[in-house]
C-alpha atoms as a PDB file:
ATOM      1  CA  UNK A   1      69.304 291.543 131.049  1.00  0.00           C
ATOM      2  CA  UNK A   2      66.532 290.189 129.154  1.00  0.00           C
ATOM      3  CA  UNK A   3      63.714 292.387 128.088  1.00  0.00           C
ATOM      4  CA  UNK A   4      60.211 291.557 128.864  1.00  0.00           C
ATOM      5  CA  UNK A   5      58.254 294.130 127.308  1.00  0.00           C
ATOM      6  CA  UNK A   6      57.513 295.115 123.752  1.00  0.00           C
ATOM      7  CA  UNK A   7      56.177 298.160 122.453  1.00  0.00           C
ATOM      8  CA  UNK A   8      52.144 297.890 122.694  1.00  0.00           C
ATOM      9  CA  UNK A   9      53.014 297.832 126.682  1.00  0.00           C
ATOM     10  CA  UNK A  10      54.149 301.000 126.608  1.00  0.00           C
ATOM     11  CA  UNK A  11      51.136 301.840 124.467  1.00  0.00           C
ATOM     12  CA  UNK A  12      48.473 300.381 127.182  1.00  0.00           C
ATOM     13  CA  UNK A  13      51.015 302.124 129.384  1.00  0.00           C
ATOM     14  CA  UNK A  14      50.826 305.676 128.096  1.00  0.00           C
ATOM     15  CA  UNK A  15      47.218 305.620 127.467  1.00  0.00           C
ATOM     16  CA  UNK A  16      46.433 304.820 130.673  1.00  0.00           C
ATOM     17  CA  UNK A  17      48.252 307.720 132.030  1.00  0.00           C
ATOM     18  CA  UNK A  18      46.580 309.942 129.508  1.00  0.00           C
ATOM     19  CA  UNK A  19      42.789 308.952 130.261  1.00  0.00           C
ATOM     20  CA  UNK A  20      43.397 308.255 133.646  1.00  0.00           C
ATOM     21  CA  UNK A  21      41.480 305.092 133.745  1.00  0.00           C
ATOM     22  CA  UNK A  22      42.114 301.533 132.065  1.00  0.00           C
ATOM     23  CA  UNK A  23      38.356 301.376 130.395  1.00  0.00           C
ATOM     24  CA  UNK A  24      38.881 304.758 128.948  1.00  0.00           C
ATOM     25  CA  UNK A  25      42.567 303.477 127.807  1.00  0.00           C
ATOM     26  CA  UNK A  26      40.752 300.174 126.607  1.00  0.00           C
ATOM     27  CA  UNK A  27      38.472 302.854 124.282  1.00  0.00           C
ATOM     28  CA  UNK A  28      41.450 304.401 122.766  1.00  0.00           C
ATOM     29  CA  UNK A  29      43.764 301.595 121.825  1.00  0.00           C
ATOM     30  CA  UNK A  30      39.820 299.921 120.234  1.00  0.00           C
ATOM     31  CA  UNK A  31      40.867 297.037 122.970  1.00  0.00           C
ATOM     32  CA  UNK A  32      39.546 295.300 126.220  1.00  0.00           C
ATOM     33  CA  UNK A  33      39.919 296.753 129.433  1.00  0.00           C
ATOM     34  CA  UNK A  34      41.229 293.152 130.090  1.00  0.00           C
ATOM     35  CA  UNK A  35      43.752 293.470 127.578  1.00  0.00           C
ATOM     36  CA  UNK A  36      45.119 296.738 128.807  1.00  0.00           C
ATOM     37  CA  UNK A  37      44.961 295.310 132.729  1.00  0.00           C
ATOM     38  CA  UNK A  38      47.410 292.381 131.443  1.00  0.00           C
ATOM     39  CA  UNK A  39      49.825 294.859 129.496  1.00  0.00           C
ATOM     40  CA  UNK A  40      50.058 296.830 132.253  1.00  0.00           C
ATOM     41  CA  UNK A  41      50.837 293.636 134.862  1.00  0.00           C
ATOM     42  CA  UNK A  42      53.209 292.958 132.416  1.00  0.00           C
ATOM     43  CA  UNK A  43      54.899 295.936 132.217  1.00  0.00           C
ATOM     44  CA  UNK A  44      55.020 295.667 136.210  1.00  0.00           C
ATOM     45  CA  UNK A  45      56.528 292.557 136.287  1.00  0.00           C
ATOM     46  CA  UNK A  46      59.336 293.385 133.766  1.00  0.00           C
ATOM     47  CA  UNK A  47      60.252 296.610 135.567  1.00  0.00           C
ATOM     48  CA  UNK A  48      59.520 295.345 139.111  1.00  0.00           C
ATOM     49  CA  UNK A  49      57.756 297.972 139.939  1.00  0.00           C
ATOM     50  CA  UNK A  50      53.922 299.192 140.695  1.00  0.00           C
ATOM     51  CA  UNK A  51      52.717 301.705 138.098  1.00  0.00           C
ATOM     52  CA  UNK A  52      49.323 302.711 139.154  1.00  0.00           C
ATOM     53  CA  UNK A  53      47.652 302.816 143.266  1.00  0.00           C
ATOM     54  CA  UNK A  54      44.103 301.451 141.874  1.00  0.00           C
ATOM     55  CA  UNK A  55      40.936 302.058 143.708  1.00  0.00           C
ATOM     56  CA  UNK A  56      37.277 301.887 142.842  1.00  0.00           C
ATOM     57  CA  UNK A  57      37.481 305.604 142.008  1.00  0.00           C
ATOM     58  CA  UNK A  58      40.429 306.423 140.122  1.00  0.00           C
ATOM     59  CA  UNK A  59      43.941 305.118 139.223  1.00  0.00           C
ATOM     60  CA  UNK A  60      46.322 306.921 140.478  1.00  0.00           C
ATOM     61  CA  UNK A  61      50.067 306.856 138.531  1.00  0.00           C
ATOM     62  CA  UNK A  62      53.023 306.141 141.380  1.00  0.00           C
ATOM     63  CA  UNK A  63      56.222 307.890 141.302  1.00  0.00           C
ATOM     64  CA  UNK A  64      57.858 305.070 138.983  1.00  0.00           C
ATOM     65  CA  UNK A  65      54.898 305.685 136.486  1.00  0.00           C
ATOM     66  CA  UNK A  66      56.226 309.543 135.952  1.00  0.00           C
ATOM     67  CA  UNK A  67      59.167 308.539 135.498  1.00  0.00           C
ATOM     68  CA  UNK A  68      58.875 306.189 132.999  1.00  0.00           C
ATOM     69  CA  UNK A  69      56.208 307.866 131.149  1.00  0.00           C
ATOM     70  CA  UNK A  70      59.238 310.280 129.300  1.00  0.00           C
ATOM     71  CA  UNK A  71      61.150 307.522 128.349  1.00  0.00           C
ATOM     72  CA  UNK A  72      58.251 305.504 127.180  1.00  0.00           C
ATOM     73  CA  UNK A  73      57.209 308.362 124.774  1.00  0.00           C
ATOM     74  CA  UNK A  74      60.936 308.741 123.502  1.00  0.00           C
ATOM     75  CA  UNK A  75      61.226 305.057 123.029  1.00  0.00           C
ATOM     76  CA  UNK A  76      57.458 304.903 121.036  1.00  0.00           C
ATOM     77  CA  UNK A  77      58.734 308.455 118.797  1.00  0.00           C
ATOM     78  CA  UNK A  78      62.018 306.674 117.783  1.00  0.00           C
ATOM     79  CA  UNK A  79      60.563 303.690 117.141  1.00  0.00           C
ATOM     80  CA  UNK A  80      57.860 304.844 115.142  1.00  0.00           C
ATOM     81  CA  UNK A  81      60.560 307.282 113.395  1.00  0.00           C
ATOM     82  CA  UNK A  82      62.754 304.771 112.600  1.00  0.00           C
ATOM     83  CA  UNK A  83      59.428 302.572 111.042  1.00  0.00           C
ATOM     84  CA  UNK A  84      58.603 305.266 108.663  1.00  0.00           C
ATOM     85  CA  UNK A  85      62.358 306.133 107.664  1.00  0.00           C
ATOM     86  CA  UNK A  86      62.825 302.215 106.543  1.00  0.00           C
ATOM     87  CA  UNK A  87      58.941 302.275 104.879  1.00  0.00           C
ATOM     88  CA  UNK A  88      60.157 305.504 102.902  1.00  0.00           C
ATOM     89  CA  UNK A  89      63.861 303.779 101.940  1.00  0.00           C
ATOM     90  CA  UNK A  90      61.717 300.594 100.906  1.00  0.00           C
ATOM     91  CA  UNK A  91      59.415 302.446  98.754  1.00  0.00           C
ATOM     92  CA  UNK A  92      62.411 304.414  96.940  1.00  0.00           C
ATOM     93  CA  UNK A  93      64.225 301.510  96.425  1.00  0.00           C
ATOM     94  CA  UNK A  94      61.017 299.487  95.181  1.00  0.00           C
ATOM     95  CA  UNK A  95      60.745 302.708  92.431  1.00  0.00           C
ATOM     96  CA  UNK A  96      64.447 302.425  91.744  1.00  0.00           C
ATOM     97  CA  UNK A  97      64.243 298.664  90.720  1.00  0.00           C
ATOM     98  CA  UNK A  98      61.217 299.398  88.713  1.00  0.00           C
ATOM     99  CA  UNK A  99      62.893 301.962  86.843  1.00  0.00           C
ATOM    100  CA  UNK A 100      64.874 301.283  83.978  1.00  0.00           C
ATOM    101  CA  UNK A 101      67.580 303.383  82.107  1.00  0.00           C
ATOM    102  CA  UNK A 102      68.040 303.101  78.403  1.00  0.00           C
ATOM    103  CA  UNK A 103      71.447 303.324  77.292  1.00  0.00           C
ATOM    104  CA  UNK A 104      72.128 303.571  73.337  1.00  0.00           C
ATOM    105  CA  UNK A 105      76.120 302.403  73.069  1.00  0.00           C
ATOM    106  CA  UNK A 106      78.699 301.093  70.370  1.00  0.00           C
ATOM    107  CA  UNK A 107      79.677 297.476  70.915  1.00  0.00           C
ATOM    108  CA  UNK A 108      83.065 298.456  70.790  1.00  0.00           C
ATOM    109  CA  UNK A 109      82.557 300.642  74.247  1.00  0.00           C
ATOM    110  CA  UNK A 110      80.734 298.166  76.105  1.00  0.00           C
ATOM    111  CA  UNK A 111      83.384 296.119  77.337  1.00  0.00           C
ATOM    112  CA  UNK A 112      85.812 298.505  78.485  1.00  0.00           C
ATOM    113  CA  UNK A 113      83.012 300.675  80.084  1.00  0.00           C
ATOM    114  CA  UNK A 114      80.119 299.429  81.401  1.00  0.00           C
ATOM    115  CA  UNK A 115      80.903 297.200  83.809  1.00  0.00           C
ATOM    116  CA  UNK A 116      82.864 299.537  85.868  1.00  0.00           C
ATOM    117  CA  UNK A 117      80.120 301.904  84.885  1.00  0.00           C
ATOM    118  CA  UNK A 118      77.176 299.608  86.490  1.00  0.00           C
ATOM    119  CA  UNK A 119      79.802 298.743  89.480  1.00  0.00           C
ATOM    120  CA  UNK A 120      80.529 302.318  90.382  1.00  0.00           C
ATOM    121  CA  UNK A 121      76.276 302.875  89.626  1.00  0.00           C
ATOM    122  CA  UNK A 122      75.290 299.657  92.134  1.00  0.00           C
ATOM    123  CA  UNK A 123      78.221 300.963  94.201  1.00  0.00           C
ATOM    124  CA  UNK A 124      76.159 304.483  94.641  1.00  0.00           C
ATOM    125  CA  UNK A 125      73.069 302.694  96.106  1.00  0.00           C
ATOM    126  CA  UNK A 126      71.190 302.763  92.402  1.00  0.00           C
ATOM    127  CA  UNK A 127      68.892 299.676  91.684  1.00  0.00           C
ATOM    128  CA  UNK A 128      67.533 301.089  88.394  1.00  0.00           C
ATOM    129  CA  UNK A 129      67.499 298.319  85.816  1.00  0.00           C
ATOM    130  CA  UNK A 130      69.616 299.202  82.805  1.00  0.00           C
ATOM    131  CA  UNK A 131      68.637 298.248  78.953  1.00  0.00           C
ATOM    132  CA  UNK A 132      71.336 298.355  76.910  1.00  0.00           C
ATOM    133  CA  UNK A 133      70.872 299.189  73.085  1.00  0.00           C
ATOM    134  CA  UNK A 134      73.826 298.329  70.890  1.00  0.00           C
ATOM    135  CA  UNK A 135      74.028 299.416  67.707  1.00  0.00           C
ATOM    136  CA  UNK A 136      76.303 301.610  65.434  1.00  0.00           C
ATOM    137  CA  UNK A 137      77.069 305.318  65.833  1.00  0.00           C
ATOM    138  CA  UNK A 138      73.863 305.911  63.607  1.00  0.00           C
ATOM    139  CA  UNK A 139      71.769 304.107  65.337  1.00  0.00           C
ATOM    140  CA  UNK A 140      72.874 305.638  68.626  1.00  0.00           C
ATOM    141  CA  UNK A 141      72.236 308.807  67.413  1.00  0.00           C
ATOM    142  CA  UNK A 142      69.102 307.958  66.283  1.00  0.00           C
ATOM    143  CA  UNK A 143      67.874 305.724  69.054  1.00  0.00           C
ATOM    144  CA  UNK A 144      68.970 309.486  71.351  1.00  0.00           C
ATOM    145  CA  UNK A 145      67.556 311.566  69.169  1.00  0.00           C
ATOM    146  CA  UNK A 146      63.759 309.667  68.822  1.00  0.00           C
ATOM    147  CA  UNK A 147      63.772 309.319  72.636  1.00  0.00           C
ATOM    148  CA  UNK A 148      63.997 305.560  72.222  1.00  0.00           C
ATOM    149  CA  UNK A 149      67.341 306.137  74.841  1.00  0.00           C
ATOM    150  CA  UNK A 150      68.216 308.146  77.585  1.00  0.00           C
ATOM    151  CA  UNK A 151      71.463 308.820  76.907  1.00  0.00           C
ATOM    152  CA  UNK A 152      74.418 306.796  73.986  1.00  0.00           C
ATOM    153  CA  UNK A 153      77.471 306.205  74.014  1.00  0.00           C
ATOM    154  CA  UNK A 154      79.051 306.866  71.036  1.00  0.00           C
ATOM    155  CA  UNK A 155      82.486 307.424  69.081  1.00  0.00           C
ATOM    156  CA  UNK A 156      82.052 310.429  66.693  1.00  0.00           C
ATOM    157  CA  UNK A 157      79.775 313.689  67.341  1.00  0.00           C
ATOM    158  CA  UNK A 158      77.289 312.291  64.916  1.00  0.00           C
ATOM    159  CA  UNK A 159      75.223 315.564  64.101  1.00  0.00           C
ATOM    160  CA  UNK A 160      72.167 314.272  64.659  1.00  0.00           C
ATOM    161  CA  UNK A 161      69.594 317.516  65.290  1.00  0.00           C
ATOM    162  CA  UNK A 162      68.575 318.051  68.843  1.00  0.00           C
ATOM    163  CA  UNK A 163      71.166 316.334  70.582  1.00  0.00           C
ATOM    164  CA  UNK A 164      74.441 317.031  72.290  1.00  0.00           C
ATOM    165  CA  UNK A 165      77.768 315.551  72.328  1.00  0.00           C
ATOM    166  CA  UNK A 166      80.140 315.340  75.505  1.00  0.00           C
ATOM    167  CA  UNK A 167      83.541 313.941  74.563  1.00  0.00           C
ATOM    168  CA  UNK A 168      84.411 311.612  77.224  1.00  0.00           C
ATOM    169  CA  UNK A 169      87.867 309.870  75.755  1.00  0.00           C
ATOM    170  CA  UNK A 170      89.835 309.549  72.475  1.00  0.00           C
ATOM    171  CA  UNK A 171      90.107 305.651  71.200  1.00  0.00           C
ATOM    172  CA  UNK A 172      92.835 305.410  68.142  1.00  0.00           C
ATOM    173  CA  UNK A 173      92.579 302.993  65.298  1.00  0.00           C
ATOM    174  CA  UNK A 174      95.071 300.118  65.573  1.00  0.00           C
ATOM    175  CA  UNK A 175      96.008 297.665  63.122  1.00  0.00           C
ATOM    176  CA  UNK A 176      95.323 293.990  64.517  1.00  0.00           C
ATOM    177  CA  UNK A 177      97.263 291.421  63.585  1.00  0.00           C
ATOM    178  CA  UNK A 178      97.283 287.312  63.593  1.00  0.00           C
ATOM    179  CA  UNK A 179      99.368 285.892  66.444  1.00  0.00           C
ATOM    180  CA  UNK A 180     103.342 285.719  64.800  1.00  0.00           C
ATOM    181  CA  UNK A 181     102.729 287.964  61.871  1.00  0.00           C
ATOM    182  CA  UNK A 182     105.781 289.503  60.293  1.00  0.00           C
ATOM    183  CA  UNK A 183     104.149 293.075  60.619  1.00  0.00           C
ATOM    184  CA  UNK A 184     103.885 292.707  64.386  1.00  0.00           C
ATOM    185  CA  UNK A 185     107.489 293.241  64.995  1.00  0.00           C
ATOM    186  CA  UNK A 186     107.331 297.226  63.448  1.00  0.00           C
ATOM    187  CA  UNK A 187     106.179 300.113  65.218  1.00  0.00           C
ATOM    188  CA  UNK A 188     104.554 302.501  64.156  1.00  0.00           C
ATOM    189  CA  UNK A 189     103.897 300.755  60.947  1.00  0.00           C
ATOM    190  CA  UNK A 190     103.771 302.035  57.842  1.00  0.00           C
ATOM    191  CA  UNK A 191     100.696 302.884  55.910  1.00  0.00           C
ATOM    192  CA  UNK A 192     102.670 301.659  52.710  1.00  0.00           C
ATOM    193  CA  UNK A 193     103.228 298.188  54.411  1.00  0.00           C
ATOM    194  CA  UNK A 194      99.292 296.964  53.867  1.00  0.00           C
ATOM    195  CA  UNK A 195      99.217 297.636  50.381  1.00  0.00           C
ATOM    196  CA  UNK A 196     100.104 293.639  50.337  1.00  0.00           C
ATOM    197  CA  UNK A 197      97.965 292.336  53.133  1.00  0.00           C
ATOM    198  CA  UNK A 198      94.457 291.028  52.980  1.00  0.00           C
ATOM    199  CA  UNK A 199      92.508 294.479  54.414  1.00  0.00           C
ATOM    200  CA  UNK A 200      89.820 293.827  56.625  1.00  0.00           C
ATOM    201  CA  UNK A 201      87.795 297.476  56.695  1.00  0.00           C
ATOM    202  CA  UNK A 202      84.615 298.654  58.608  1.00  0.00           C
ATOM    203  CA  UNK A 203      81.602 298.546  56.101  1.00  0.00           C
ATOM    204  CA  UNK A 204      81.104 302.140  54.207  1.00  0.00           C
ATOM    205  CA  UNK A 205      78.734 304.518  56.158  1.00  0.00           C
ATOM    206  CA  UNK A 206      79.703 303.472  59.441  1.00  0.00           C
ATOM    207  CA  UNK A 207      81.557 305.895  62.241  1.00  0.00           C
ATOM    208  CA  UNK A 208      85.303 304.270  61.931  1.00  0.00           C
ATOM    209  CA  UNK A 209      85.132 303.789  57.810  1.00  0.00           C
ATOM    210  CA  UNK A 210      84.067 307.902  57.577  1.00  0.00           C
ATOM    211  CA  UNK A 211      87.074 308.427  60.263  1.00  0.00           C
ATOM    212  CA  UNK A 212      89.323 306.107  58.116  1.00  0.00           C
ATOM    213  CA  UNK A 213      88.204 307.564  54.583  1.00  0.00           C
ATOM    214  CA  UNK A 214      88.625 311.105  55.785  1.00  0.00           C
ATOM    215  CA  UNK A 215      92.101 310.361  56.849  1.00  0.00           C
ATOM    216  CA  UNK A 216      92.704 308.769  53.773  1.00  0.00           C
ATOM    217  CA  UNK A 217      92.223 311.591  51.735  1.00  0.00           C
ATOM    218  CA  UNK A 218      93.365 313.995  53.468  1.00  0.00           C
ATOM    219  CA  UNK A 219      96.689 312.170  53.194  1.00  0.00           C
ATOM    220  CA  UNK A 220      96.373 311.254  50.106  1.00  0.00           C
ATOM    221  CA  UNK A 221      96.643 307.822  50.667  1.00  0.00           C
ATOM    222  CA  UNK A 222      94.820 305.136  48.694  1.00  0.00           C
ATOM    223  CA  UNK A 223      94.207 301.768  50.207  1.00  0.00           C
ATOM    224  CA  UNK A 224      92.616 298.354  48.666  1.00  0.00           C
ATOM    225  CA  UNK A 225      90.008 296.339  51.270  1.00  0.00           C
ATOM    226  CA  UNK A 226      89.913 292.586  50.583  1.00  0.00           C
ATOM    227  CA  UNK A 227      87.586 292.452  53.327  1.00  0.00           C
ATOM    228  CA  UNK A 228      84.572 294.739  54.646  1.00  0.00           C
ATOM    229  CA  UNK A 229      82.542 294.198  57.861  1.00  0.00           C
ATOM    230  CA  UNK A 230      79.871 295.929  59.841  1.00  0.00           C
ATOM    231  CA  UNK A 231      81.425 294.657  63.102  1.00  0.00           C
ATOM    232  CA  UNK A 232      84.707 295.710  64.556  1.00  0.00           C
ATOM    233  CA  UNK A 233      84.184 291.718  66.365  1.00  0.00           C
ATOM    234  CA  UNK A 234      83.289 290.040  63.393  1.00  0.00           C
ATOM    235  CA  UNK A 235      87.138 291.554  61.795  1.00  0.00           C
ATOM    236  CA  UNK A 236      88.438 290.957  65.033  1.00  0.00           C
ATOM    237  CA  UNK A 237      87.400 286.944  64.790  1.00  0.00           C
ATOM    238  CA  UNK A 238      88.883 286.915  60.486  1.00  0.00           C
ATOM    239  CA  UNK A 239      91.875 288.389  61.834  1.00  0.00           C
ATOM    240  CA  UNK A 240      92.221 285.546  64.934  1.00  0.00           C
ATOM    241  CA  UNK A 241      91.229 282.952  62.437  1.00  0.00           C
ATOM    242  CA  UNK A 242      94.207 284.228  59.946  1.00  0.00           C
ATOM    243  CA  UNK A 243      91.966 285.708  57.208  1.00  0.00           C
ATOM    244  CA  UNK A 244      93.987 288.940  57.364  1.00  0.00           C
ATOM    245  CA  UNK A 245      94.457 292.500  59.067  1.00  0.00           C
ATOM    246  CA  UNK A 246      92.244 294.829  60.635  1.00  0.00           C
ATOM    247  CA  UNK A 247      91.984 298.463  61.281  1.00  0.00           C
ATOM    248  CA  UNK A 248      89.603 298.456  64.129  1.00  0.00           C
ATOM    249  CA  UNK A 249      89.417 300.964  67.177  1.00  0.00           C
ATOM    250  CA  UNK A 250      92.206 300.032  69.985  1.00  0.00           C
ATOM    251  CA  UNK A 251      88.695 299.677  72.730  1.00  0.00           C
ATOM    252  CA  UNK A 252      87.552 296.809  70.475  1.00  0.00           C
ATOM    253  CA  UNK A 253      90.478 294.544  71.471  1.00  0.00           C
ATOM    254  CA  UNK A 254      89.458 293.178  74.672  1.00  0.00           C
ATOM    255  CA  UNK A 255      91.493 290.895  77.010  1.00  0.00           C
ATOM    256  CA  UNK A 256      90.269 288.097  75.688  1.00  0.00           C
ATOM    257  CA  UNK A 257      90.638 288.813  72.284  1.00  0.00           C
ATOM    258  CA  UNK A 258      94.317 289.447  72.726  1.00  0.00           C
ATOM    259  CA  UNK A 259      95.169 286.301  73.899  1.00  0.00           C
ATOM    260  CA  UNK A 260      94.228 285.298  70.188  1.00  0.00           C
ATOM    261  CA  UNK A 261      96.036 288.033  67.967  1.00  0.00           C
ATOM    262  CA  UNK A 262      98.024 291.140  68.195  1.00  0.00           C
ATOM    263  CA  UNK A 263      97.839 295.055  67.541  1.00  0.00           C
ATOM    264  CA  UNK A 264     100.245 297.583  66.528  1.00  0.00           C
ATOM    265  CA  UNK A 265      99.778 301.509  66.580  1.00  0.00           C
ATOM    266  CA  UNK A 266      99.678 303.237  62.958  1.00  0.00           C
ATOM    267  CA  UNK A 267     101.975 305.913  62.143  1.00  0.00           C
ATOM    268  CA  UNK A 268     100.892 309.315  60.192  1.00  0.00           C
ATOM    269  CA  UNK A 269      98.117 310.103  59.304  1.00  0.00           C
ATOM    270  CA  UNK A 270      97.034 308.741  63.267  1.00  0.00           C
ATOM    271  CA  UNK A 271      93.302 308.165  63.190  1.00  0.00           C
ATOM    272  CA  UNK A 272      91.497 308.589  66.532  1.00  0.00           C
ATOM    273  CA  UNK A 273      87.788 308.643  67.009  1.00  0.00           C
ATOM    274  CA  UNK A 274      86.122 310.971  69.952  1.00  0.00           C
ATOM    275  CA  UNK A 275      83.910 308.856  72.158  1.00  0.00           C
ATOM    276  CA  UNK A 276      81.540 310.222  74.284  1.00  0.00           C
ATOM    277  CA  UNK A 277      77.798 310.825  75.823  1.00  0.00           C
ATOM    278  CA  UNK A 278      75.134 312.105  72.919  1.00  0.00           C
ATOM    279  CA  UNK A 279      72.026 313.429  75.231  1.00  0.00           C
ATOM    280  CA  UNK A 280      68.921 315.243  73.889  1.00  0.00           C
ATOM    281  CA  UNK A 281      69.029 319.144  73.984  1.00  0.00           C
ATOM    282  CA  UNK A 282      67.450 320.414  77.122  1.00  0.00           C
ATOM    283  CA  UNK A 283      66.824 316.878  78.390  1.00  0.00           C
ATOM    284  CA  UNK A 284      66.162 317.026  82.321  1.00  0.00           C
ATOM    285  CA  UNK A 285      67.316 313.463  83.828  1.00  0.00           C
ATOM    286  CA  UNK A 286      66.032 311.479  86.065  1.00  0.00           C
ATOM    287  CA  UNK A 287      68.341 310.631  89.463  1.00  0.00           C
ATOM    288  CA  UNK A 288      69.077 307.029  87.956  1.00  0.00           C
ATOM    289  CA  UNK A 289      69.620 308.298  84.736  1.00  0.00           C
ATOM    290  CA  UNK A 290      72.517 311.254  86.083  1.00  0.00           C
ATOM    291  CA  UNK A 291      74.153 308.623  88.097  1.00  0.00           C
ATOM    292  CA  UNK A 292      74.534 305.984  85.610  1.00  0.00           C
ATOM    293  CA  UNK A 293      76.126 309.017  82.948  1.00  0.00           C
ATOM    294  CA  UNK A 294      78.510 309.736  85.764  1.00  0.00           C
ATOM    295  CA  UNK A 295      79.526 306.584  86.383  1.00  0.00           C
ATOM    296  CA  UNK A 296      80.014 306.244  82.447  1.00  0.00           C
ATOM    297  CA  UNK A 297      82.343 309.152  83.101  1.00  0.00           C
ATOM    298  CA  UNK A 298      84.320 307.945  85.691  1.00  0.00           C
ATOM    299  CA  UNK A 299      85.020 304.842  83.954  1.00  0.00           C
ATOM    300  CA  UNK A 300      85.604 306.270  80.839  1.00  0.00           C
END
């Protein structure tokens, strides 16, 4: 059954009954007493039914008019609850797109977390934008620490002052290897074995070349670089090409890096870096802000 009626019907409707007279209604709704005599014809000829005895004197509501005049008010209350409920969902979701979440984060962890991270965070109704500063450990800590980020990802507890560290994961240093190299057949291999091969080593002062160093000595192990790099991709891409071997955090070898080269674990001493969220001491966050950092944690 079609519906021929709309909402401002009901309005003539109910005012009517209120005032008691279609002028006075007219006054109310700031419209013609024309206007509300043709809502109110209309609302008659959709229901089928007389809603007001009229005489020179008054207008009097029938039976049918009583009736209806709940509904009508429960129909006009929902309606207009149900306006305001979307106008307040619109406006929060206009402030979520304006807003915009800073994330400091290692190259090497962006691959293998953040797009689950920003899946699971779209997945939880968030429209935030998210800007996404990569840099090294240092510069994480120091993008966190300045205020320049909400939140970094990053893989060693730099101690940065006025910041906290939340481990999230443990990433070990692999040894990557061209495609077919006579090394990728051993496992664990051998710290003793690269003493021959062309060493491809983070540059000095970054997180994984401290991590290596440290291990290093406390081993007593010496080892020759042929090689040194800032980025883990840019040894990842000598290694593919043939140039040599890489240590270079296990996270760094994405899928389709692999299909280029190989990796093997390295036996005693292991080396493997702590990655996790560095936040500001006492830092309150905002609601786009805590849901992307647990979405970080759930796909870390």
């Amino acid at each position: 059954m079609r519906i021929n009626f709309d909402f401002s019907d009901l309005e003539a409707f109910l005012a009517v009954m209120d005032t008691g007279a279609f002028h006075t209604a007219g006054e109310t709704l700031n419209l013609s007493q024309s206007a509300i005599t043709r809502r109110i014809q209309k609302l008659e000829a959709a229901l089928d039914s007389v809603l007001f005895e009229r005489t020179t004197r008054a207008v009097k509501p029938t039976l049918v008019a009583k009736r209806l005049k709940v509904r009508a008010e429960a129909i006009l209350e929902d309606a207009q609850e149900t306006t305001q409920a979307m106008r307040d969902e619109s406006v929060a979701f206009a402030h979520q797109r304006n807003a915009v979440v800073t994330v400091a984060i290692i190259p090497t962890m962006v691959a293998g977390i953040m797009p689950v991270a920003i899946a699971r965070f779209r997945g939880a109704g968030q429209a935030a934008r998210i800007r996404l500063l990569d840099l090294d450990a240092n510069g994480v800590a120091e993008a966190v620490s300045q205020g320049e980020a909400e939140f970094g990802i990053c893989s060693i507890a730099v101690g940065e002052r006025g910041t906290e560290f939340e481990p999230l994961m443990d990433d070990p240093m692999v040894l990557a290897l061209p495609k077919g190299h006579h090394l990728s057949g051993r496992t664990p291999l051998d710290w003793g074995l690269l003493e021959t091969e062309a060493l491809i080593l983070p540059s000095r002062g970054t997180g994984n070349r401290l991590l290596i160093d440290d291990a290093m000595a406390r081993a007593r192990l010496r080892h020759s670089w042929t090689f040194e790099v800032h980025r883990s991709s840019t040894a990842l891409e000598l290694v593919a090409g043939g140039s040599g071997v890489a240590l270079v955090p296990r996270s760094a070898i994405t899928p389709a890096l692999a299909t280029k080269l190989t990796w093997r674990p390295i036996g005693a001493p292991e080396i493997v870096r702590p990655v996790g969220l560095l936040t500001r001491t006492g830092q309150t966050d905002m609601p786009a802000v805590a849901a992307l950092k647990e979405a970080v944690r759930r796909a870390a």
